[in-house]
N, C-alpha and C. Protein backbone atom coordinates (compact mmCIF):
# COMPACT_ATOMS: atom_id res chain seq x y z
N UNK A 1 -4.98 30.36 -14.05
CA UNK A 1 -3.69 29.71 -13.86
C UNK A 1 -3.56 29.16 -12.44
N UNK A 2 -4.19 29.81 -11.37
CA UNK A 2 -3.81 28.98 -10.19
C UNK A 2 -4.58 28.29 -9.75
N UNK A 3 -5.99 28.03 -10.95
CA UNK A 3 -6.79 26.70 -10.56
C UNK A 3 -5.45 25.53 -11.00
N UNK A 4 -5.22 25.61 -12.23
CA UNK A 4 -4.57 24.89 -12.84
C UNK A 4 -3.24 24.53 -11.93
N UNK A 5 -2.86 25.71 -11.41
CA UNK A 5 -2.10 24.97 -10.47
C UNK A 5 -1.92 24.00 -9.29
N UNK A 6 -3.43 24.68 -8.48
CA UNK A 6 -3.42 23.84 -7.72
C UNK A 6 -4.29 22.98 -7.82
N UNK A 7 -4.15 22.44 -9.11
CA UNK A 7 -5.02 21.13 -9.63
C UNK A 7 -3.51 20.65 -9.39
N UNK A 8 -3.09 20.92 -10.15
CA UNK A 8 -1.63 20.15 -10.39
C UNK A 8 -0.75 19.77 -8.94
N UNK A 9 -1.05 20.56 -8.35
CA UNK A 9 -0.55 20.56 -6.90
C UNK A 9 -1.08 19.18 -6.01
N UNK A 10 -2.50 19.20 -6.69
CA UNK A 10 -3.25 18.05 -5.85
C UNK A 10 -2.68 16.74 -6.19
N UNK A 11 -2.97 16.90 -7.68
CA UNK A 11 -2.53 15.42 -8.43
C UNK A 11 -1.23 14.72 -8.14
N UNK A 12 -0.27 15.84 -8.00
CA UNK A 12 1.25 15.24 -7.45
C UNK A 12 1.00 15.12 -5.92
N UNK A 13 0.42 15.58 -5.00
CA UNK A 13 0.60 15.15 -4.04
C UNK A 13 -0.50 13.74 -3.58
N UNK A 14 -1.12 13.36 -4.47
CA UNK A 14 -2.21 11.88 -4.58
C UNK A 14 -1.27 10.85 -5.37
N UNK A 15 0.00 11.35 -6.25
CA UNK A 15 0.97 10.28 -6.89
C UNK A 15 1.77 10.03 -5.88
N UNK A 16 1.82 11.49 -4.91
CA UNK A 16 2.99 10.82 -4.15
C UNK A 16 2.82 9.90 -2.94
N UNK A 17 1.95 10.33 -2.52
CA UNK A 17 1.06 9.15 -1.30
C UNK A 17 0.72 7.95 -1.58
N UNK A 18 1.01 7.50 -3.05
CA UNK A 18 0.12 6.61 -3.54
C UNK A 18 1.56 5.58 -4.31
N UNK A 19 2.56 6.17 -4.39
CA UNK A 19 4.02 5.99 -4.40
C UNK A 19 4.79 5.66 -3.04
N UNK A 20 4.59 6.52 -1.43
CA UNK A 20 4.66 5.57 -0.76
C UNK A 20 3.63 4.55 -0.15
N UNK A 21 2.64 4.64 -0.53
CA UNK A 21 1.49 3.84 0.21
C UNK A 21 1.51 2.07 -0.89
N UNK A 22 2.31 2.22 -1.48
CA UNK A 22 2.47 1.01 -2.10
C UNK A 22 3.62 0.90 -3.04
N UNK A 23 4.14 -0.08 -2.66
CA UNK A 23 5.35 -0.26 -3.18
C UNK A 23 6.83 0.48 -2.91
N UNK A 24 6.69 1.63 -2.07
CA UNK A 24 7.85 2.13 -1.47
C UNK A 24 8.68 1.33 -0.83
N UNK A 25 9.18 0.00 -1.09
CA UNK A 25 10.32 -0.65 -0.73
C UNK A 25 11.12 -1.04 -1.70
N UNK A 26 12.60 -0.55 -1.90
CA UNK A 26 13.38 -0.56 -2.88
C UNK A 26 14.80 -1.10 -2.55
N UNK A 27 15.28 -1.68 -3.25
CA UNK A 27 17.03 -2.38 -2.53
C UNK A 27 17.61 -1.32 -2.46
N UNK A 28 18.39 -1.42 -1.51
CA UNK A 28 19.83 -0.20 -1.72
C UNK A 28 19.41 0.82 -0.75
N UNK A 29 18.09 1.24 -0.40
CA UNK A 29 17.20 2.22 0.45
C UNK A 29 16.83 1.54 1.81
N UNK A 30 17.12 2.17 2.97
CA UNK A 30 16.38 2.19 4.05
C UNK A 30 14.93 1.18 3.78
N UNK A 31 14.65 -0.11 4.60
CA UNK A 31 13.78 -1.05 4.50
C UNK A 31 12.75 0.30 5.10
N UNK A 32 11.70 0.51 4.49
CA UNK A 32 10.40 1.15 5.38
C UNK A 32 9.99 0.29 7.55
N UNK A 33 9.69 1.03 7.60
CA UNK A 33 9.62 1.00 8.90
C UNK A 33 7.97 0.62 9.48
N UNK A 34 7.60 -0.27 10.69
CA UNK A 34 6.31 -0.69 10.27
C UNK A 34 6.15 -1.23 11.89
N UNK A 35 4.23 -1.19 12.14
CA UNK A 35 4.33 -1.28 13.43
C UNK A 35 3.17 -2.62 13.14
N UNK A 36 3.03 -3.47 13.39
CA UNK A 36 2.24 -4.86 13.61
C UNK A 36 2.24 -5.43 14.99
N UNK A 37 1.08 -6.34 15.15
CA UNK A 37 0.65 -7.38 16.44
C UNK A 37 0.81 -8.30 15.90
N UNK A 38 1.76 -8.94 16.96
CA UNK A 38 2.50 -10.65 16.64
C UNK A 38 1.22 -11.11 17.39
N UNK A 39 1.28 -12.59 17.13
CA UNK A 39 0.35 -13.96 17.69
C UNK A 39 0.47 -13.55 18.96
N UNK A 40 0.87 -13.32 19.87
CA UNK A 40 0.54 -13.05 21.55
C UNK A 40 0.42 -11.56 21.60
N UNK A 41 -0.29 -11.05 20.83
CA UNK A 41 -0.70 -9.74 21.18
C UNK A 41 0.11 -8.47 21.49
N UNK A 42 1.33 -9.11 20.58
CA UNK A 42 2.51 -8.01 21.06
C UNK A 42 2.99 -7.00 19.99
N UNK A 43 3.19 -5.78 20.52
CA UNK A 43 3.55 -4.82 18.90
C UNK A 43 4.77 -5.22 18.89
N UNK A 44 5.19 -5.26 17.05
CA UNK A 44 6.49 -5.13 16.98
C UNK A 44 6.64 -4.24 15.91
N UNK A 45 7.88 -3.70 15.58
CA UNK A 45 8.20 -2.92 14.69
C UNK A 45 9.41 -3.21 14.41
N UNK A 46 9.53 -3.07 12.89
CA UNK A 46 10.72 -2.83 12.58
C UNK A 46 11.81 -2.53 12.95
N UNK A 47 11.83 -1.42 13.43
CA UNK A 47 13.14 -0.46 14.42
C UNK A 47 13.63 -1.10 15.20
N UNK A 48 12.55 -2.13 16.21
CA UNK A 48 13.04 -2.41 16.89
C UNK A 48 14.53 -3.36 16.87
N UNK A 49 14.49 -3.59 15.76
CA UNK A 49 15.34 -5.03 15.48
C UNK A 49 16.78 -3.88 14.44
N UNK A 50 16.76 -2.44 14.45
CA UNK A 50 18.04 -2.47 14.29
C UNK A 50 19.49 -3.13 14.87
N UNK A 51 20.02 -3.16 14.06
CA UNK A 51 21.45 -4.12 14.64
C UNK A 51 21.46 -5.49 14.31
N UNK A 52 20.35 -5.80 13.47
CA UNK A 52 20.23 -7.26 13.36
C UNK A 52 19.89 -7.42 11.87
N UNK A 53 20.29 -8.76 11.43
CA UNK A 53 19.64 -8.70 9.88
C UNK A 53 18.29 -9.12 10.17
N UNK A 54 17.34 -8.34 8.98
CA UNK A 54 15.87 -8.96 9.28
C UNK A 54 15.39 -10.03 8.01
N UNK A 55 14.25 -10.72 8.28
CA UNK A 55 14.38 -11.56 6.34
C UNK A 55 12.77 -11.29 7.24
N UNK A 56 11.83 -10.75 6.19
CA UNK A 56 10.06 -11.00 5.91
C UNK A 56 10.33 -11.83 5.35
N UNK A 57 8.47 -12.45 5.61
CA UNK A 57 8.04 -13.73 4.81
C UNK A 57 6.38 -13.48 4.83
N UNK A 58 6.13 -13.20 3.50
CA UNK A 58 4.95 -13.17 3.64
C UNK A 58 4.30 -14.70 3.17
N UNK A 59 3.00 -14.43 3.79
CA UNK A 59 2.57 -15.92 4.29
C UNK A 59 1.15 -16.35 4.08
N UNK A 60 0.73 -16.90 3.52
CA UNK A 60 -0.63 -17.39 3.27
C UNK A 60 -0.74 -18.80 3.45
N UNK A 61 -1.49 -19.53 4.75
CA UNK A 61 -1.41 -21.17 4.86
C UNK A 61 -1.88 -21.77 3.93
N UNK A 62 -3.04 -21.20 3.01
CA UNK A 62 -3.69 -21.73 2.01
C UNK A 62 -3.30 -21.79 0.96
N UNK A 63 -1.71 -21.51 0.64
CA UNK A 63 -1.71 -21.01 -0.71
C UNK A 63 -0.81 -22.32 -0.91
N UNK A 64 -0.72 -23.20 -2.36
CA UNK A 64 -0.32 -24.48 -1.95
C UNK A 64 1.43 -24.32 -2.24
N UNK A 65 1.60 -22.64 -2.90
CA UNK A 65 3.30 -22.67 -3.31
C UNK A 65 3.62 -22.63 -1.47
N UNK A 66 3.31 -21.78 -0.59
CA UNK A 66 3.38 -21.94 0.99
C UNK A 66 3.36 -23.43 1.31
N UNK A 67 2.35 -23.74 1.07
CA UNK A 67 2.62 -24.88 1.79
C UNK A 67 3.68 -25.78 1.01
N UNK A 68 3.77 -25.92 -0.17
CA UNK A 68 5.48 -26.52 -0.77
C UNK A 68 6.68 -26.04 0.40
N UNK A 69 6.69 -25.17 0.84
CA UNK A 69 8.08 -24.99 1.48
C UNK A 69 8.00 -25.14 2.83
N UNK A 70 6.90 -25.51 3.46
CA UNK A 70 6.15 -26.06 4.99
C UNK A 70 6.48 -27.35 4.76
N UNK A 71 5.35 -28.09 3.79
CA UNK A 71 5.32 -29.86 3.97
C UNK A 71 6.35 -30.62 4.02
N UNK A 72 7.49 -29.62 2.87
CA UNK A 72 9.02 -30.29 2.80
C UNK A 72 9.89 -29.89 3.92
N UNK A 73 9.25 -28.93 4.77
CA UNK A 73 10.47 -28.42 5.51
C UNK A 73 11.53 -27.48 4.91
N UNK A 74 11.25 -26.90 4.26
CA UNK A 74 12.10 -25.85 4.01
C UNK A 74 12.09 -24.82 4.37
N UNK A 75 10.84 -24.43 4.75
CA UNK A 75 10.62 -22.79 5.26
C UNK A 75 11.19 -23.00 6.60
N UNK A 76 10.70 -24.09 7.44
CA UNK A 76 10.76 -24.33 8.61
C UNK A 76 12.20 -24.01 9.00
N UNK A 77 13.26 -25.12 8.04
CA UNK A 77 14.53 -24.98 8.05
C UNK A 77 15.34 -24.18 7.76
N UNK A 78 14.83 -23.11 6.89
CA UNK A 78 15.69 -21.76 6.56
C UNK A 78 15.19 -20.99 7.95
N UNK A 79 14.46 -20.73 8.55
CA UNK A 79 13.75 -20.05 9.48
C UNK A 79 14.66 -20.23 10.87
N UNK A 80 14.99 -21.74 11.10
CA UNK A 80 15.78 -22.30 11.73
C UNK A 80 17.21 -21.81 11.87
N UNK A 81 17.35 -22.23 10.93
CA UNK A 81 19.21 -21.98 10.71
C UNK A 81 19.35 -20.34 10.86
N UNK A 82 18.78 -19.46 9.51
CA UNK A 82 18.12 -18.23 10.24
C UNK A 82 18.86 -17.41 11.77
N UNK A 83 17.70 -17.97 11.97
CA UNK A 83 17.92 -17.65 13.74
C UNK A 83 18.80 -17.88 14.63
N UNK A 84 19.43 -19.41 13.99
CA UNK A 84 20.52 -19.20 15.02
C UNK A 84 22.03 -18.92 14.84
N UNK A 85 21.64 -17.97 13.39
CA UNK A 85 22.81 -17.52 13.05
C UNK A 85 22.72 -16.12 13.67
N UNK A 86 21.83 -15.83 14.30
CA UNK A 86 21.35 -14.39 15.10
C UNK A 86 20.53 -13.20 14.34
N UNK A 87 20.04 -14.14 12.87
CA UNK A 87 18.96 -13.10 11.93
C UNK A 87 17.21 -13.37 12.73
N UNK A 88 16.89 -12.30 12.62
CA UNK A 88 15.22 -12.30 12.78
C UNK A 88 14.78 -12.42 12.00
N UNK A 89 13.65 -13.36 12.16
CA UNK A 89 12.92 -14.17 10.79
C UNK A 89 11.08 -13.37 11.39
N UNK A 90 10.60 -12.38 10.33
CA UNK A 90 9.54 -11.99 10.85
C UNK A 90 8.39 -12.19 9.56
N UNK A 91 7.43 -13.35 9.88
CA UNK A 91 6.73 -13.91 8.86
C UNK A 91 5.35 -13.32 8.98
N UNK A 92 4.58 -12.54 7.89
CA UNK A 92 3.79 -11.64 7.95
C UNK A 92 2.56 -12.29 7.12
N UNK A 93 1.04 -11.79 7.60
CA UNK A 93 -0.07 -12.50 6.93
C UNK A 93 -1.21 -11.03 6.60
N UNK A 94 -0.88 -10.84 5.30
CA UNK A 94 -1.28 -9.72 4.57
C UNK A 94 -2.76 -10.07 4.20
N UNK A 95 -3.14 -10.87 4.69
CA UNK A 95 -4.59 -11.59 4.15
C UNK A 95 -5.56 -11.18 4.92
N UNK A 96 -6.67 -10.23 4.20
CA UNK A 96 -8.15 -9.32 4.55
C UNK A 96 -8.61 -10.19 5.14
N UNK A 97 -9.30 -9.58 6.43
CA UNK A 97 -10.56 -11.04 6.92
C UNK A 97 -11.78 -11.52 5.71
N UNK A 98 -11.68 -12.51 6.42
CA UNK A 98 -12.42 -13.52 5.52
C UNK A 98 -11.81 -14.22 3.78
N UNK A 99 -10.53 -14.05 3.75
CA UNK A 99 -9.77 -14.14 2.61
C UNK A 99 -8.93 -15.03 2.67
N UNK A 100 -9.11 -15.62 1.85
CA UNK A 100 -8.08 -16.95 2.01
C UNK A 100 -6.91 -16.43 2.97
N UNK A 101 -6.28 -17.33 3.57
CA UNK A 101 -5.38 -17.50 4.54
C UNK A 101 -5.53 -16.33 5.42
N UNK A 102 -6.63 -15.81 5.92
CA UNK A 102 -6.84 -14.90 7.27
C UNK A 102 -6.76 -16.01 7.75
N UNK A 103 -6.56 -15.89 9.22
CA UNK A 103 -6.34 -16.37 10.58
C UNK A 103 -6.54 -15.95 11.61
N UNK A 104 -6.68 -16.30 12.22
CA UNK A 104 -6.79 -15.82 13.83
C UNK A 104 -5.44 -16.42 14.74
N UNK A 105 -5.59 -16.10 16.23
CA UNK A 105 -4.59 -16.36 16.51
C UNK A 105 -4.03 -17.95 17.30
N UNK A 106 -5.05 -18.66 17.18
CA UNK A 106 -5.15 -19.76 17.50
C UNK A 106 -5.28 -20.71 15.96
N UNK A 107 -5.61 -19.85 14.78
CA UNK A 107 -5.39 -20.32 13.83
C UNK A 107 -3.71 -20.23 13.64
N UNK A 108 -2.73 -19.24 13.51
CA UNK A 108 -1.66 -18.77 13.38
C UNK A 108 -1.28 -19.56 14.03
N UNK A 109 -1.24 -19.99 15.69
CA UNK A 109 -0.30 -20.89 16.09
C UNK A 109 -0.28 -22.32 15.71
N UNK A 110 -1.63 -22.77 15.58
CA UNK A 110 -1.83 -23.87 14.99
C UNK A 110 -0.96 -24.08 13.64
N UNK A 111 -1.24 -23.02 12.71
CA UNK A 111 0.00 -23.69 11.50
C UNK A 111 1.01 -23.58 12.20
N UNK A 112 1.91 -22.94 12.47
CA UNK A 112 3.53 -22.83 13.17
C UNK A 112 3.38 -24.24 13.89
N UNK A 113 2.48 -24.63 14.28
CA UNK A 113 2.86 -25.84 15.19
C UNK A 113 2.56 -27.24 14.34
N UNK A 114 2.25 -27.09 13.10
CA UNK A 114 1.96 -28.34 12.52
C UNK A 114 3.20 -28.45 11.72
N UNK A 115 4.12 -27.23 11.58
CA UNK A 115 5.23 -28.02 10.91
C UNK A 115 6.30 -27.56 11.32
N UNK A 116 6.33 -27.04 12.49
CA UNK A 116 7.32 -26.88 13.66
C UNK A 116 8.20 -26.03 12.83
N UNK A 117 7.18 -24.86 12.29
CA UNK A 117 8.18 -23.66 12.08
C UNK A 117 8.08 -22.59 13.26
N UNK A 118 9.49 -21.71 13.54
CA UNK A 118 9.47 -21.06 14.66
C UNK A 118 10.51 -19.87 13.64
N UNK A 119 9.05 -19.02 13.49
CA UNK A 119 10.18 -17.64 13.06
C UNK A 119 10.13 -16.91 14.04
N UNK A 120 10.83 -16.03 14.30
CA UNK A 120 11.12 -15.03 15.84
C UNK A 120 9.73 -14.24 16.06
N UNK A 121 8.69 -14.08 15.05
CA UNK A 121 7.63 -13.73 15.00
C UNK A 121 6.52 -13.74 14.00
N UNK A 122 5.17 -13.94 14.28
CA UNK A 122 4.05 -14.10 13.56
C UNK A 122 3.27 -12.80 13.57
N UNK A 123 3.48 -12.16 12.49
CA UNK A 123 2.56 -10.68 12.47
C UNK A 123 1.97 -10.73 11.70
N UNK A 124 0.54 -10.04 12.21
CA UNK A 124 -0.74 -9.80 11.36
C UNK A 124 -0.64 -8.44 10.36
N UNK A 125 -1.30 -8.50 9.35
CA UNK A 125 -1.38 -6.61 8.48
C UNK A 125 -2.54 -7.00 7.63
N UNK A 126 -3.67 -6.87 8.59
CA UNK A 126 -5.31 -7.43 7.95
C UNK A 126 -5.70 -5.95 7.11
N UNK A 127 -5.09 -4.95 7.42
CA UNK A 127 -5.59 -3.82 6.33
C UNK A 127 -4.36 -3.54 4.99
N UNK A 128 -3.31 -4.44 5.31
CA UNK A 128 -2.59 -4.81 4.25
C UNK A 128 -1.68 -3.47 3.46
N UNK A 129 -1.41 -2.28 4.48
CA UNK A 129 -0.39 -1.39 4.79
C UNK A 129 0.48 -1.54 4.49
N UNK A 130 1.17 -2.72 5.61
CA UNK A 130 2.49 -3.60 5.18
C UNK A 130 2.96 -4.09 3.98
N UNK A 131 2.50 -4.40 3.62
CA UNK A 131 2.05 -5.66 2.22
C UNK A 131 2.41 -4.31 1.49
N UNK A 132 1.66 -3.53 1.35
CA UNK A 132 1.43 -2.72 -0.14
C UNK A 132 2.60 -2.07 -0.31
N UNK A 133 3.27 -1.25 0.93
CA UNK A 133 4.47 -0.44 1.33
C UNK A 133 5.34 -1.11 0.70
N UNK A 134 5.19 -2.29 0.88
CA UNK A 134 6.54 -3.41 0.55
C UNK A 134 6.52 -3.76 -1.11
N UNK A 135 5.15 -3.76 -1.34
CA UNK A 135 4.48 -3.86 -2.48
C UNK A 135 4.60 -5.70 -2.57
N UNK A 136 4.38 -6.45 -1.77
CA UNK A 136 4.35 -7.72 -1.68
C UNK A 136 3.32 -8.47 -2.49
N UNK A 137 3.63 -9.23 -3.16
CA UNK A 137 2.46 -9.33 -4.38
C UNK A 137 2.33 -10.96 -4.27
N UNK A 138 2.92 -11.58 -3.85
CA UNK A 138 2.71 -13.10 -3.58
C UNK A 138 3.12 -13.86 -2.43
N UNK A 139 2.68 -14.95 -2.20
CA UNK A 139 2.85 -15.63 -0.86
C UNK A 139 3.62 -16.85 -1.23
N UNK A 140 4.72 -17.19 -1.03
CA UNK A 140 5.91 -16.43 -0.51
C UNK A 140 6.30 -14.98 -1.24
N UNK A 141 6.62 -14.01 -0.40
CA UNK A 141 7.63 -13.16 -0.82
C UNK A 141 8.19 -12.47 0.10
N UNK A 142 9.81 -12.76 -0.30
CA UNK A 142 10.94 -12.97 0.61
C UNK A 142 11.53 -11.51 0.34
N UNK A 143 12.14 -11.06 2.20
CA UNK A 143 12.60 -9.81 1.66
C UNK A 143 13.93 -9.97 3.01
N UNK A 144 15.11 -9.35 2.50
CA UNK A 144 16.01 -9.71 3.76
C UNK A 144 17.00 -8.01 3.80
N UNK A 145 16.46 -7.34 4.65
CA UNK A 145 17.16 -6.13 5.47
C UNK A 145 18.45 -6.46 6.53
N UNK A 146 19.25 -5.70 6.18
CA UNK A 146 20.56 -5.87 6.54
C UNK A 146 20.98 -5.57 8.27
N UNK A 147 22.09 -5.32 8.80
CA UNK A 147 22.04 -4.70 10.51
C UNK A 147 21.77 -3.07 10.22
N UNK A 148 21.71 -2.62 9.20
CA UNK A 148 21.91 -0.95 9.25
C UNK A 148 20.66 -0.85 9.09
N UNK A 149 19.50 -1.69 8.36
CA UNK A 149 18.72 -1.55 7.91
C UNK A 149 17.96 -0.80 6.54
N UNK A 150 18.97 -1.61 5.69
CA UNK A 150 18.95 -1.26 4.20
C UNK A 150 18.31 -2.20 3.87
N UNK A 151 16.99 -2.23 2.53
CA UNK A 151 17.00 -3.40 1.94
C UNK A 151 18.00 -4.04 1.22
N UNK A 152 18.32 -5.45 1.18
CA UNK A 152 19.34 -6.18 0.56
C UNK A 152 18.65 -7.06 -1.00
N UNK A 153 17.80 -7.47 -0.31
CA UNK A 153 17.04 -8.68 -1.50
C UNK A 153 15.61 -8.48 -0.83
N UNK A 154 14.74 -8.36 -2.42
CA UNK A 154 13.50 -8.97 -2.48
C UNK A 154 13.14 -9.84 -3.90
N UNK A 155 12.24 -10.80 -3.53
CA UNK A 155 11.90 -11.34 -4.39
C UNK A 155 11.38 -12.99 -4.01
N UNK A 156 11.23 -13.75 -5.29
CA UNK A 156 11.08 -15.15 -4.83
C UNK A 156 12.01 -15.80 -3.95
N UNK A 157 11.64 -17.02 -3.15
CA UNK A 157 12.14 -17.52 -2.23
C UNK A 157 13.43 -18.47 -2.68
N UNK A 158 12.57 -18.95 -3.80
CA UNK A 158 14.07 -19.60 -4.58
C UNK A 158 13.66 -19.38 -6.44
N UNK A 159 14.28 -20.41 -7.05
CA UNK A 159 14.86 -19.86 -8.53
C UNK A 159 13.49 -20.87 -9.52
N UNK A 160 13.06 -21.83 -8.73
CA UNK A 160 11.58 -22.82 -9.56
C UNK A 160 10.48 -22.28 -8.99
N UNK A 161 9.92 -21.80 -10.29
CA UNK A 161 8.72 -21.24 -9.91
C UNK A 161 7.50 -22.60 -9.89
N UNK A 162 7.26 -23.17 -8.39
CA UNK A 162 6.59 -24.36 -9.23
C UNK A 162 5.95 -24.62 -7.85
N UNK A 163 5.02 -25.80 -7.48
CA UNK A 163 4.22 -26.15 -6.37
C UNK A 163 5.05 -27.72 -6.14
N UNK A 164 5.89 -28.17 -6.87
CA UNK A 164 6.60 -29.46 -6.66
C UNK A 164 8.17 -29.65 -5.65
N UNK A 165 7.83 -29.82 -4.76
CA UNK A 165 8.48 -30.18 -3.74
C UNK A 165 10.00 -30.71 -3.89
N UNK A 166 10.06 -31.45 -5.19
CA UNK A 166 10.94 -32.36 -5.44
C UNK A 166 11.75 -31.09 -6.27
N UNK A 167 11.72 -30.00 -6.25
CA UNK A 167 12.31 -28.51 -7.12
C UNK A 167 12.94 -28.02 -6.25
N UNK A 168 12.86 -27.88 -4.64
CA UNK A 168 13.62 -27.14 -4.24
C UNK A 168 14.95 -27.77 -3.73
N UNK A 169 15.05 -28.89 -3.83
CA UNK A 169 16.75 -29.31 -3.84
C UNK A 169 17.20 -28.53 -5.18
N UNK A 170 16.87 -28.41 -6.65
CA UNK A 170 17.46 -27.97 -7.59
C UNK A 170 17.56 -26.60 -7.59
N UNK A 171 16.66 -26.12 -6.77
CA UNK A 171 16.46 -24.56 -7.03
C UNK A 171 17.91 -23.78 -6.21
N UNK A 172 18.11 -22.33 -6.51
CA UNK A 172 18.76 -21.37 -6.25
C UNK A 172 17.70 -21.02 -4.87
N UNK A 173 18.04 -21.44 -3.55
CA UNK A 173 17.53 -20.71 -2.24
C UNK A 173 17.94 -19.28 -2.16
N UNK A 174 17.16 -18.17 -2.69
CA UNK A 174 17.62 -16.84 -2.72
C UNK A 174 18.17 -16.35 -0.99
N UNK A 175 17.48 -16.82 -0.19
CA UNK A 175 17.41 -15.75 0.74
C UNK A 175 18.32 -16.13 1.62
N UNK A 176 19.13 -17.32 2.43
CA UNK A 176 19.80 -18.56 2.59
C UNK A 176 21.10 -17.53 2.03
N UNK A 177 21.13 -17.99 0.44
CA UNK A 177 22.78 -17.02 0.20
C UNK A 177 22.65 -16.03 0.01
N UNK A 178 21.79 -15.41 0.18
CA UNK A 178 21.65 -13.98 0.72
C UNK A 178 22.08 -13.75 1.97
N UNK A 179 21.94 -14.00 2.76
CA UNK A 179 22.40 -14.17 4.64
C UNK A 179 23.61 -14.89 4.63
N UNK A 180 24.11 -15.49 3.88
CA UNK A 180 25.66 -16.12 4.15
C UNK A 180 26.50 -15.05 3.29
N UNK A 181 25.67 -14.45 2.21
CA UNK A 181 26.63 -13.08 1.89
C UNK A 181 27.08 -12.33 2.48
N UNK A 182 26.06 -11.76 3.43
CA UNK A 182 25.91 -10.72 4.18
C UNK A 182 26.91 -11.00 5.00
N UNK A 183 27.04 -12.00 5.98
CA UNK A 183 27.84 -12.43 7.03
C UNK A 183 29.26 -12.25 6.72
N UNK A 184 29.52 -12.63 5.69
CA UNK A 184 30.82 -12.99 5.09
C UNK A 184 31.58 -11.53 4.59
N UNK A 185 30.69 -10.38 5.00
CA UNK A 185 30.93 -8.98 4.28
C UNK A 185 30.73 -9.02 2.77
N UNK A 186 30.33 -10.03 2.02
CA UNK A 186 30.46 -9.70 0.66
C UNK A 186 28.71 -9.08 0.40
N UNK A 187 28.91 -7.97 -1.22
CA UNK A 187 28.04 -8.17 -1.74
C UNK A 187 26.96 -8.80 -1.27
N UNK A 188 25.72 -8.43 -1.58
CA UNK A 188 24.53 -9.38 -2.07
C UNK A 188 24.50 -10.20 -3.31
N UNK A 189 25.00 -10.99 -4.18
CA UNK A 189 24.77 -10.97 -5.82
C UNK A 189 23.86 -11.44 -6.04
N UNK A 190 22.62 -11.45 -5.52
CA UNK A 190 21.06 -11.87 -6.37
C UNK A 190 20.55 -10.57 -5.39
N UNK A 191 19.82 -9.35 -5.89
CA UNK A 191 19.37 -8.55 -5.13
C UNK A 191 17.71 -8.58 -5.33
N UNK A 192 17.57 -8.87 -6.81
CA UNK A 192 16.06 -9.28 -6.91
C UNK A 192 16.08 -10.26 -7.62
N UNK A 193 14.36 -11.21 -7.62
CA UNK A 193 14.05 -11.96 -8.58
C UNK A 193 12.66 -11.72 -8.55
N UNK A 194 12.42 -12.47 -10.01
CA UNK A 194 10.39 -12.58 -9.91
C UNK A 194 9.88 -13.64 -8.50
N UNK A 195 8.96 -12.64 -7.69
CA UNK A 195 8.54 -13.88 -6.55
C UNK A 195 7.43 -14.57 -7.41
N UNK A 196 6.80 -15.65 -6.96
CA UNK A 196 6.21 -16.10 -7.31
C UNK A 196 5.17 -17.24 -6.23
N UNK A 197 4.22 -17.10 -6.86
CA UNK A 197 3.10 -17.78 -5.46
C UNK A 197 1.60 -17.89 -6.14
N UNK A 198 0.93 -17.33 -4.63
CA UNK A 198 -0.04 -16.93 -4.62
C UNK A 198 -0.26 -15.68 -4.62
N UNK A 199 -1.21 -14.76 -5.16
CA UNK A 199 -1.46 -13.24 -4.79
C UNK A 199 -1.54 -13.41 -3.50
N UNK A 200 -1.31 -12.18 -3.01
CA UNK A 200 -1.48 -11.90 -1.61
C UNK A 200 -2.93 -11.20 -1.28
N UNK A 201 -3.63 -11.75 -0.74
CA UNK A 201 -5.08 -11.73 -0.71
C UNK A 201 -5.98 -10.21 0.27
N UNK A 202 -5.29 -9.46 -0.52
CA UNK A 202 -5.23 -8.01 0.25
C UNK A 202 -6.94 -7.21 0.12
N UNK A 203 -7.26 -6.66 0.95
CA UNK A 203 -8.93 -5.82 1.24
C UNK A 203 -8.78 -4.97 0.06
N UNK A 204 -9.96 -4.17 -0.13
CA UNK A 204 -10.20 -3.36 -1.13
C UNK A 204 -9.41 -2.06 -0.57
């Protein structure tokens, strides 16, 4: 009986590591907490930015639904407005070396500078920690934490799941009235949707 137990003992404690080691980010719960190197070699973390709303963006340059919301300017421009409504925009690249959309850091600035997006930061998660915690499964996928630091919304970036440019005037911008909710004290009323993209191109 106390093999059996502490068989059993093992197995729940390998579900439970394995429960937060992926996918432990849930609405309504405390956003998980996380330490990354931005493009100039700087740690940031989560924490640091209590008191502020936060919005992730996970990010792959190669992936062509990413680049739909680059070429048109939309990412650029939610990122924008964003910020100077006093939210931190922290855009994350979950992509294994050598995997589509890895980068380096002269790669990283180079995209930000070809379509003059400026999120408050560019963070790397090449062992893809971040990513999994969050359980981030495509590029875009949008996640927006509140000033207390609750999750509010995850999910797709907007409501057309599609690579056509000419969709996101029609589409529902999830994350946009998500942040004008917030402001306004109301509700969230879209808390999730299906994201949709590219996989996020994560190591073994």
């Amino acid at each position: 009986m106390r093999f059996h137990r502490s068989m059993f003992a093992a197995v729940l404690a390998t579900l439970l590591f394995a429960s937060q080691a992926f996918g432990a980010a849930s609405v309504g719960a405390p956003a998980p907490d996380f330490t990354l190197t931005d493009i100039n070699g700087q740690t940031q973390t989560l924490s640091q930015y209590k008191g502020k709303t936060v919005v992730l963006e996970w990010n792959n340059p190669g992936c062509p639904f990413v680049r739909k919301h680059y070429m048109s300017g939309n990412m650029p421009k939610q990122q924008a407005e964003a910020i100077a409504s006093g939210v931190v925009w922290l855009t994350i690249n979950s992509a294994a070396s050598g995997k589509q959309g890895d980068l380096d850091t002269t790669g990283a600035k180079a995209f930000l500078a070809q379509y003059s997006a400026k999120p408050s930061s560019y963070l790397f998660d090449r062992d893809g920690k971040v990513g999994r915690q969050y359980g981030a499964k495509t590029t875009p996928h949008m996640y927006v934490i509140d000033a207390s630091g609750t999750l509010r919304y995850m999910g797709g970036i907007d409501s057309i799941p599609s690579t056509d440019q000419e969709d996101i005037a029609k589409a529902t911008q999830y994350v946009p009235q998500a942040l004008a909710e917030l402001k306004a004290g109301k509700p969230v009323s879209v808390t999730t949707s299906q994201p949709y993209g590219c996989s996020v191109k994560y190591g073994p």
